[in-house]
Protein backbone atom coordinates (compact mmCIF):
# COMPACT_ATOMS: atom_id res chain seq x y z
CA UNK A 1 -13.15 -104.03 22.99
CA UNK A 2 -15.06 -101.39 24.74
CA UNK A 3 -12.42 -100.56 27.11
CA UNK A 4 -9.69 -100.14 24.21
CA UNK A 5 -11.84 -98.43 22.43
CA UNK A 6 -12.99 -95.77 24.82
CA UNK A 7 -9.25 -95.78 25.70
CA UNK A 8 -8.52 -95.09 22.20
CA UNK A 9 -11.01 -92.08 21.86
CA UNK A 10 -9.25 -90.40 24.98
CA UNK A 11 -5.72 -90.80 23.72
CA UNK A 12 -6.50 -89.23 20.11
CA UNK A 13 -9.32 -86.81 21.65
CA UNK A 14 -6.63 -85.28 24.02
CA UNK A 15 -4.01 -85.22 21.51
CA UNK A 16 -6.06 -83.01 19.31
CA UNK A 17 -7.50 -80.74 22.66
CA UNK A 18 -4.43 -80.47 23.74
CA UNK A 19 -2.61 -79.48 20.63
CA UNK A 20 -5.10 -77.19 19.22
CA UNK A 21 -5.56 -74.97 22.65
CA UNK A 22 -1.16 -74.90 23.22
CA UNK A 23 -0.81 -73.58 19.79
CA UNK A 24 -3.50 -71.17 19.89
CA UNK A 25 -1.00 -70.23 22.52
CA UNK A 26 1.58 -69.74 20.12
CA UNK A 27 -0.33 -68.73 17.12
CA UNK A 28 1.51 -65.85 16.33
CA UNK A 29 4.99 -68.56 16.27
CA UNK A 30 3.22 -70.37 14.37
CA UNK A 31 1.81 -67.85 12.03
CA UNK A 32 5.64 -66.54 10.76
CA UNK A 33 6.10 -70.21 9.98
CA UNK A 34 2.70 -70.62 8.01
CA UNK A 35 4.39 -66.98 6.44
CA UNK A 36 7.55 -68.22 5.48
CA UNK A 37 5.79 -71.47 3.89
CA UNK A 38 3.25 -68.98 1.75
CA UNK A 39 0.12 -69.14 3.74
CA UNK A 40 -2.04 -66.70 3.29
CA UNK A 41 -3.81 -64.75 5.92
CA UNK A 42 -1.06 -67.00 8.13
CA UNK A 43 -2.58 -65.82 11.61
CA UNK A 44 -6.22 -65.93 10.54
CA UNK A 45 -5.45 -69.60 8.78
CA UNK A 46 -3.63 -70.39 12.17
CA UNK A 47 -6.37 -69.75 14.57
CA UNK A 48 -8.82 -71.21 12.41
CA UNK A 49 -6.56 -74.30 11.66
CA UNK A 50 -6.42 -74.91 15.59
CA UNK A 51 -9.85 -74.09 16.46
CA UNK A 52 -10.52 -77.17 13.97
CA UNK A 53 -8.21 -79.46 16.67
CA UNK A 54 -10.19 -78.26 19.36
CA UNK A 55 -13.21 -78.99 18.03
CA UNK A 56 -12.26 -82.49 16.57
CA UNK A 57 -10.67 -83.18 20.35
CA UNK A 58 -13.83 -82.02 22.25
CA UNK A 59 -16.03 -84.22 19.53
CA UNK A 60 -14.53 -87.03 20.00
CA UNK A 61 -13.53 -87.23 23.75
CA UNK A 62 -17.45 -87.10 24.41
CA UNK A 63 -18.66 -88.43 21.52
CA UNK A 64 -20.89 -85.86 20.46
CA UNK A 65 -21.54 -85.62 16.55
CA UNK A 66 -18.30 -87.73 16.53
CA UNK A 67 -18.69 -87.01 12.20
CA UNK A 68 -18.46 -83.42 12.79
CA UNK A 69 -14.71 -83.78 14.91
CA UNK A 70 -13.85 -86.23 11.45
CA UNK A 71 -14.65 -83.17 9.41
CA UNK A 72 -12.97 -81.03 11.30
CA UNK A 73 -9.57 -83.13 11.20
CA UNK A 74 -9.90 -83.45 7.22
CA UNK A 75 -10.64 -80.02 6.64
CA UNK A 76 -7.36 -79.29 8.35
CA UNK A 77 -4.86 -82.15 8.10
CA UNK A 78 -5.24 -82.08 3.64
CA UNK A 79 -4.23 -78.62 3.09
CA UNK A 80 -1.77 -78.50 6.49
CA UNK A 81 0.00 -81.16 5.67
CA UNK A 82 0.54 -80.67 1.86
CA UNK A 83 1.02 -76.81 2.61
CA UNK A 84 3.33 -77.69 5.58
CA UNK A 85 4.93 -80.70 4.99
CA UNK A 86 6.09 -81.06 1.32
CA UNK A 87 8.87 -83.13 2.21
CA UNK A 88 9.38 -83.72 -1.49
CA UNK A 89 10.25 -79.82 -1.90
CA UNK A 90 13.14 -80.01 0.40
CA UNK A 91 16.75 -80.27 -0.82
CA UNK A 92 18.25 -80.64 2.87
CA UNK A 93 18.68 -84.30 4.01
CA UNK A 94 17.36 -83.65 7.48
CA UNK A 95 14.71 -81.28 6.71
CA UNK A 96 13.57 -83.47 3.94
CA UNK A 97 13.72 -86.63 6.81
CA UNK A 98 11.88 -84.45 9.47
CA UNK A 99 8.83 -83.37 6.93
CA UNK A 100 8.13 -86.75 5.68
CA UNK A 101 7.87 -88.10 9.37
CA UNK A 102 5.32 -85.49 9.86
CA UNK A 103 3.33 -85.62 6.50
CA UNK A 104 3.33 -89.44 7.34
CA UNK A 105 1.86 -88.70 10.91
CA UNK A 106 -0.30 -86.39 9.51
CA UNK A 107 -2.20 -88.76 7.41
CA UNK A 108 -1.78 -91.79 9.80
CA UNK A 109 -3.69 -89.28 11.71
CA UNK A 110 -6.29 -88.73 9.19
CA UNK A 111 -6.71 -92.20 8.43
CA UNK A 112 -7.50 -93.06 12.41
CA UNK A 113 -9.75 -89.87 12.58
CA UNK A 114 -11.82 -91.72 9.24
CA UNK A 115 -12.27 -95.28 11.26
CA UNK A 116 -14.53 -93.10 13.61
CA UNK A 117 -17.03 -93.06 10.56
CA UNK A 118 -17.72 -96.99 11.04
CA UNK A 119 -18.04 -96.97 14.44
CA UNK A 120 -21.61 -97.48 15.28
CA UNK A 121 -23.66 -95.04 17.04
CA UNK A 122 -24.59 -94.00 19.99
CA UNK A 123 -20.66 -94.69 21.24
CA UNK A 124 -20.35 -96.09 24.65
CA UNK A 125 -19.78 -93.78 27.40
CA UNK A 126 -20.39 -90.81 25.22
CA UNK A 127 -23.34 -87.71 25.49
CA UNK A 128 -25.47 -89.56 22.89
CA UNK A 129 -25.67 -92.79 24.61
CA UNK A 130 -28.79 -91.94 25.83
CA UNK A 131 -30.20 -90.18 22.60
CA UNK A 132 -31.64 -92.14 19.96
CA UNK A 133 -29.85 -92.39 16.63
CA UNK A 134 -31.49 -91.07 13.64
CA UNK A 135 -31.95 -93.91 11.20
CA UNK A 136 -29.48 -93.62 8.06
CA UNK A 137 -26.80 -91.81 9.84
CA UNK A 138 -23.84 -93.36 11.95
């Protein structure tokens, strides 16, 4: 279990490294199509938005204040995806398709980033394996 697990946390920690730091890249790609969906401040809500990934990636892949990285993916996926990905605003067929494959993502993404929450802590092979946790917190 600890092998699939620490597999697991590598997978989904790189994922959202990985993604945050190539489109902070692009941001300014991304921040015409944040425009065009009515985004305000698009660039600043880009950067921000993907600084969020990072930190949820970097949380995660060493297990440091894994809660924190959790925070970090809700406070971006609820308003990205709904802001995004309103697949039920779309009148194309295919456009319609493609955003309701990524809202779904999006919140099957969410919903693995909240099963971190019962994981107990310290986490194997993570910086706080040798810290003591604080009673009350997990």
């Amino acid at each position: 279990m600890r092998a699939g697990f620490m597999i697991g946390r590598i997978v989904l920690g790189l994922y959202y490294l990985l993604t945050g730091l190539m489109d902070l890249l692009n941001y300014k790609m991304l921040a015409g199509y944040a425009a065009s969906k009515g985004v305000p401040a698009p660039e600043a809500a880009v950067i921000v938005a993907h600084l969020l990934l990072v930190l949820a990636g970097l949380c995660f892949l060493s297990g440091w204040r894994p809660a924190l990285g959790v925070a970090a993916v809700v406070v971006f996926m609820i308003p990205v995806t709904f802001a995004m990905h309103a697949f039920w605003a779309e009148t194309a067929p295919q456009m319609k398709q493609m955003q309701m494959i990524n809202f779904t993502k999006n919140m099957a993404l969410l919903g693995s980033a909240l099963m971190f929450l019962g994981i107990p802590r310290p986490w194997p092979y993570s910086v706080e394996s040798g810290a003591p946790v604080p009673s009350g917190r997990a």
